[in-house]
N, C-alpha and C. Protein backbone atom coordinates (compact mmCIF):
# COMPACT_ATOMS: atom_id res chain seq x y z
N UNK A 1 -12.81 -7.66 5.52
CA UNK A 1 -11.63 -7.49 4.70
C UNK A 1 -10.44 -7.20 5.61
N UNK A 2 -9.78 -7.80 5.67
CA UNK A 2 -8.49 -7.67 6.40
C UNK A 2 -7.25 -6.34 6.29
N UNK A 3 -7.75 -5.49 5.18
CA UNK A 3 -7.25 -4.53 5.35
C UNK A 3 -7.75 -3.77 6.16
N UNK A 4 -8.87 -3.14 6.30
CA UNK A 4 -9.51 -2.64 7.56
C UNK A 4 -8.65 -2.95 8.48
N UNK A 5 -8.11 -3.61 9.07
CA UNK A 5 -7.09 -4.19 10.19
C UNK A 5 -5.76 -3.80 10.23
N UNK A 6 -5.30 -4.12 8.75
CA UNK A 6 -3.90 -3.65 8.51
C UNK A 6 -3.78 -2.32 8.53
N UNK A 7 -4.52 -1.46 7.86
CA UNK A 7 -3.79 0.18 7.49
C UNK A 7 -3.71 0.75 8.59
N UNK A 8 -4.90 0.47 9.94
CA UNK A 8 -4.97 1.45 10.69
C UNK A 8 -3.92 0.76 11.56
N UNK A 9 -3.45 -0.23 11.74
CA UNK A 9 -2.11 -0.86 12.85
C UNK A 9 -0.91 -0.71 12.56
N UNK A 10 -0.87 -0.44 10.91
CA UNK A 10 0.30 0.08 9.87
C UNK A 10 0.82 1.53 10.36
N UNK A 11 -0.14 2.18 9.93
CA UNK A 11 -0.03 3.62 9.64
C UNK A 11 -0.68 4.82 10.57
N UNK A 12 -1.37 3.94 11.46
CA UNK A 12 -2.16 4.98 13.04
C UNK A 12 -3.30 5.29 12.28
N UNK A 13 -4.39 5.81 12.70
CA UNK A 13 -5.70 6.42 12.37
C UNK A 13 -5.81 7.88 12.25
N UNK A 14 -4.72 8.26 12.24
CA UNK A 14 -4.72 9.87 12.60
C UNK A 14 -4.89 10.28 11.04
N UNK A 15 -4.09 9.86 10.48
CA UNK A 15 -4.20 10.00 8.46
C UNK A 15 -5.07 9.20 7.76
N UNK A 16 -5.81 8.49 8.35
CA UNK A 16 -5.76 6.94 7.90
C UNK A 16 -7.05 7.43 6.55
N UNK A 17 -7.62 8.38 6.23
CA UNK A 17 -8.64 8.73 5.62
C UNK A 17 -7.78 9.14 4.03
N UNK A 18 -7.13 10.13 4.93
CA UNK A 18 -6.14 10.81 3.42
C UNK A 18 -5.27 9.68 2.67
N UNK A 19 -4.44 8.46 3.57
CA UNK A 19 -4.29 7.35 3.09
C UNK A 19 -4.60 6.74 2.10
N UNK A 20 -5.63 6.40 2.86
CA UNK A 20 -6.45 5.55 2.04
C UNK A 20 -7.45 6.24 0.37
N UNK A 21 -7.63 7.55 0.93
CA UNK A 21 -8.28 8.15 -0.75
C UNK A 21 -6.89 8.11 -1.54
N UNK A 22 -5.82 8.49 -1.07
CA UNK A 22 -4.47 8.43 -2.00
C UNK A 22 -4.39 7.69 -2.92
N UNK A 23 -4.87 5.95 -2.04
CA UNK A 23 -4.50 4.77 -2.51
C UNK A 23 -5.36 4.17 -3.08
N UNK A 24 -6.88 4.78 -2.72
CA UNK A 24 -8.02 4.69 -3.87
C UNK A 24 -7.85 4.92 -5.27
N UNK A 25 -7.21 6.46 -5.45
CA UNK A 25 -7.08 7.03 -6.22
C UNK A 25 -6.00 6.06 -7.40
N UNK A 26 -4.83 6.03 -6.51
CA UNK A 26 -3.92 4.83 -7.47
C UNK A 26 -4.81 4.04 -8.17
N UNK A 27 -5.45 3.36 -7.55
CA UNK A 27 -6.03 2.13 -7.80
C UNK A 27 -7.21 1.93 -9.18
N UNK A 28 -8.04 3.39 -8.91
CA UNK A 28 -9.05 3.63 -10.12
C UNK A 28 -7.64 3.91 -11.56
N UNK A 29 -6.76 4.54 -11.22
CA UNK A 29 -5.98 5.11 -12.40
C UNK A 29 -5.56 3.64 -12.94
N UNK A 30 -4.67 2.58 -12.12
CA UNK A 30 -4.16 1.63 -12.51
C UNK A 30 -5.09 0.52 -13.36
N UNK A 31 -6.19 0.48 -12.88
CA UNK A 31 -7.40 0.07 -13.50
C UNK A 31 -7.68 -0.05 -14.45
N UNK A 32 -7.69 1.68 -15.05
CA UNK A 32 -7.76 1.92 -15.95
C UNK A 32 -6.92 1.84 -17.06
N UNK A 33 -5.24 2.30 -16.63
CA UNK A 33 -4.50 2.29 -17.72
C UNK A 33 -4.02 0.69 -17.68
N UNK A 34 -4.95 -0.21 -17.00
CA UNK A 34 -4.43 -1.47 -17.47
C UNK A 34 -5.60 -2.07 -18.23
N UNK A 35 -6.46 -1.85 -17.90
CA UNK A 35 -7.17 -2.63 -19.44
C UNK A 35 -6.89 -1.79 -20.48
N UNK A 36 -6.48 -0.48 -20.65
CA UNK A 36 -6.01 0.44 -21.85
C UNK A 36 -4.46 -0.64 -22.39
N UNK A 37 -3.62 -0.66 -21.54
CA UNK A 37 -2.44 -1.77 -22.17
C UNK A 37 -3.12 -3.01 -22.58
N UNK A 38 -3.98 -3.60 -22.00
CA UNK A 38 -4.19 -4.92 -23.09
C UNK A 38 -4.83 -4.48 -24.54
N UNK A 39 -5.64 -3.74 -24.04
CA UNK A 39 -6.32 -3.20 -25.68
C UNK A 39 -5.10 -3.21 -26.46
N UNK A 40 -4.04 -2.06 -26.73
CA UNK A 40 -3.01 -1.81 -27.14
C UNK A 40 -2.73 -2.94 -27.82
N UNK A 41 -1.82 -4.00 -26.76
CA UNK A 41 -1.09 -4.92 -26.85
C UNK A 41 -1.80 -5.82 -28.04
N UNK A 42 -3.82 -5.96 -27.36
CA UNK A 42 -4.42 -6.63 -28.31
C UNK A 42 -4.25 -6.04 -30.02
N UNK A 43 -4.50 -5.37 -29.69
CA UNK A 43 -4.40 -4.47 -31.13
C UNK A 43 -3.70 -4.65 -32.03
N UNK A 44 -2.32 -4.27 -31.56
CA UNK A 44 -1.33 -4.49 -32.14
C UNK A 44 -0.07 -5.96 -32.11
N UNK A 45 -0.79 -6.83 -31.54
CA UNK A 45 -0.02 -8.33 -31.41
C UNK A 45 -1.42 -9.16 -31.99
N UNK A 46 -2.81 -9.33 -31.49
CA UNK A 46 -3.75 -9.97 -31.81
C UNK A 46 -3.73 -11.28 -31.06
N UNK A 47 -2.78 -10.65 -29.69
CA UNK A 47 -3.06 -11.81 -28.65
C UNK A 47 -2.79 -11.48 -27.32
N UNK A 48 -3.41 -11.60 -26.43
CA UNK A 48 -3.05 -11.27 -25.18
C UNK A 48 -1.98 -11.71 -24.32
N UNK A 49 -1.41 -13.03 -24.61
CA UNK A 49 -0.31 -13.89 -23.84
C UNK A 49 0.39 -12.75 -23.61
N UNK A 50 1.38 -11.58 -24.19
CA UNK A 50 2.77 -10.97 -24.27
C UNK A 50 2.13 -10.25 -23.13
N UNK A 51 0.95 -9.35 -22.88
CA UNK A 51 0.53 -8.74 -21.87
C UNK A 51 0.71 -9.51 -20.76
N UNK A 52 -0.39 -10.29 -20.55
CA UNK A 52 -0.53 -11.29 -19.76
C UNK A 52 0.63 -11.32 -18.38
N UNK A 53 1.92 -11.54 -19.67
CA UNK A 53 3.01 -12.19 -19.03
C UNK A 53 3.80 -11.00 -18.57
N UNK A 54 3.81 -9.55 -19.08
CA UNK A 54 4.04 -8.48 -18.71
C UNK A 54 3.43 -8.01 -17.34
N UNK A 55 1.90 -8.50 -17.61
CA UNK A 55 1.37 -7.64 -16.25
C UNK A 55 1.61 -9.05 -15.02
N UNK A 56 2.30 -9.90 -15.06
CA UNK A 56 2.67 -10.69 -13.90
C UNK A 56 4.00 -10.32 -13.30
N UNK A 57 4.89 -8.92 -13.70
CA UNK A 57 5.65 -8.48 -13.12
C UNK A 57 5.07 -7.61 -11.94
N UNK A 58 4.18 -6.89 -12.07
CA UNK A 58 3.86 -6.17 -10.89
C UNK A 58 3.20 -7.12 -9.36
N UNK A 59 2.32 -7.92 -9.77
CA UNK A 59 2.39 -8.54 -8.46
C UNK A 59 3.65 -9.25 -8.15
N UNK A 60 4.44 -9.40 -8.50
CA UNK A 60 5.58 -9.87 -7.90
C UNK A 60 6.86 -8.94 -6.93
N UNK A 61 6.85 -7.65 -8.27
CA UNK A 61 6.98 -6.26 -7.51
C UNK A 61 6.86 -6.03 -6.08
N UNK A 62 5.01 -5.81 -6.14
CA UNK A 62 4.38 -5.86 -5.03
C UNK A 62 4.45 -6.69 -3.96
N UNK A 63 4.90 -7.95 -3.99
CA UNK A 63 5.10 -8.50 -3.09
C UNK A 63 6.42 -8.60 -2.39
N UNK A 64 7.50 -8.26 -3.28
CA UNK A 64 8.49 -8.35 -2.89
C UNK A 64 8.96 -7.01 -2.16
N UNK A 65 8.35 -5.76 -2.44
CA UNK A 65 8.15 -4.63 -1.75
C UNK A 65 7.63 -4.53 -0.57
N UNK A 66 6.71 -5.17 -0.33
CA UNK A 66 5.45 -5.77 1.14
C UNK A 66 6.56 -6.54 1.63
N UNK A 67 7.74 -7.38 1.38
CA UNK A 67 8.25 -8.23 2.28
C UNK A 67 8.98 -6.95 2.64
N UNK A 68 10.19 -6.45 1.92
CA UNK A 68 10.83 -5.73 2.29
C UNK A 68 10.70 -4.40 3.09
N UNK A 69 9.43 -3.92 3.10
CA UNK A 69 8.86 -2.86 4.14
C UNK A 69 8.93 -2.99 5.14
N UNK A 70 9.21 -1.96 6.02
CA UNK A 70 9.61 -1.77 7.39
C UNK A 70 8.65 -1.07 7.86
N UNK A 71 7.75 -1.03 9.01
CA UNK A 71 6.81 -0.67 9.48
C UNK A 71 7.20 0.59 9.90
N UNK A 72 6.30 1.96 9.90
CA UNK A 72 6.59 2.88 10.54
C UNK A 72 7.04 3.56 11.78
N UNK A 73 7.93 3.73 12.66
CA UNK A 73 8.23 3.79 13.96
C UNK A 73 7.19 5.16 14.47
N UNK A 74 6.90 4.62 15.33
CA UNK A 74 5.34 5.19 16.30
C UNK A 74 6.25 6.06 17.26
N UNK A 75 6.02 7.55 17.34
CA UNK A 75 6.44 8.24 18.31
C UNK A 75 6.01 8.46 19.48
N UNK A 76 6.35 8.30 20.93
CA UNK A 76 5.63 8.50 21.41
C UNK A 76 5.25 9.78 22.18
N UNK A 77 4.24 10.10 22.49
CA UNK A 77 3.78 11.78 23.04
C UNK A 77 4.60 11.72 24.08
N UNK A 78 4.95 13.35 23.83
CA UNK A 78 5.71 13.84 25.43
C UNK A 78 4.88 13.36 26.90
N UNK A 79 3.48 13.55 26.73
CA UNK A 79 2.94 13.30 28.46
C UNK A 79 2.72 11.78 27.96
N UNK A 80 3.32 10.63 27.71
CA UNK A 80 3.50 9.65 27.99
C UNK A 80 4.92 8.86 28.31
N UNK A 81 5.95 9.21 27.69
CA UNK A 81 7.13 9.82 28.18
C UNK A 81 7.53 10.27 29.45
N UNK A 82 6.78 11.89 29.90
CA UNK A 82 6.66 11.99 31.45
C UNK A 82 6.17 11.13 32.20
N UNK A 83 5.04 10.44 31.52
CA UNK A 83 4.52 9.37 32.75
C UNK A 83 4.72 8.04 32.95
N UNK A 84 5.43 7.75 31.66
CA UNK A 84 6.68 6.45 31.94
C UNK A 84 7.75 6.60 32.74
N UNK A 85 8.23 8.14 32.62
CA UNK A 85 9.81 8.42 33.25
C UNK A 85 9.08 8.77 34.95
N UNK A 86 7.95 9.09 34.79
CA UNK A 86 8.01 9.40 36.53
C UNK A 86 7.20 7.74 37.32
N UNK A 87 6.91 6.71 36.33
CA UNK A 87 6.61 5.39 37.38
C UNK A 87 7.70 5.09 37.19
N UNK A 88 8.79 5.07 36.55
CA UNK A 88 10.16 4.43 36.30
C UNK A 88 10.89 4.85 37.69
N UNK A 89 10.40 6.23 38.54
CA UNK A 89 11.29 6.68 39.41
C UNK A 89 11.06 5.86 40.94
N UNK A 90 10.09 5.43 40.85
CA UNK A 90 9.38 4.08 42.31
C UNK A 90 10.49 3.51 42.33
């Protein structure tokens, strides 16, 4: 799965656990309260199309958010710093 690849080159490995349960967590909730909206919708329309066409706003959302994201800027440690600035002095 190619995320395996992405989060930890994204976001460093140092969090990458708490991350990722965060985004687990989203994910079971969204799950859920989305087959709860079609029920609804079913319920009370007696057709799924109006959903349907509702829940094709979020992947678009989503993607247009993923373009527009800016990757996190990586700090780097002080003793790498010192040991860039002292081969820089050769």
């Amino acid at each position: 799965m190619s995320s395996n690849v992405i989060w930890p080159n994204y976001f460093g490995r140092k969090y990458l656990g708490s991350i990722r349960g965060f985004s687990m967590t989203l994910t079971v909730i969204g799950s859920a309260f989305g087959t709860l909206s079609f029920a609804i919708f079913y319920d009370s329309l007696g057709s799924y199309t109006e959903i349907i066409w509702i829940m094709m706003i979020f992947p678009a959302l989503g993607g247009m958010a993923a373009f527009m994201a800016k990757p996190p800027k990586k700090h780097k440690k002080k003793a790498e710093k010192d040991l860039i600035k002292s081969f820089s002095a050769f």
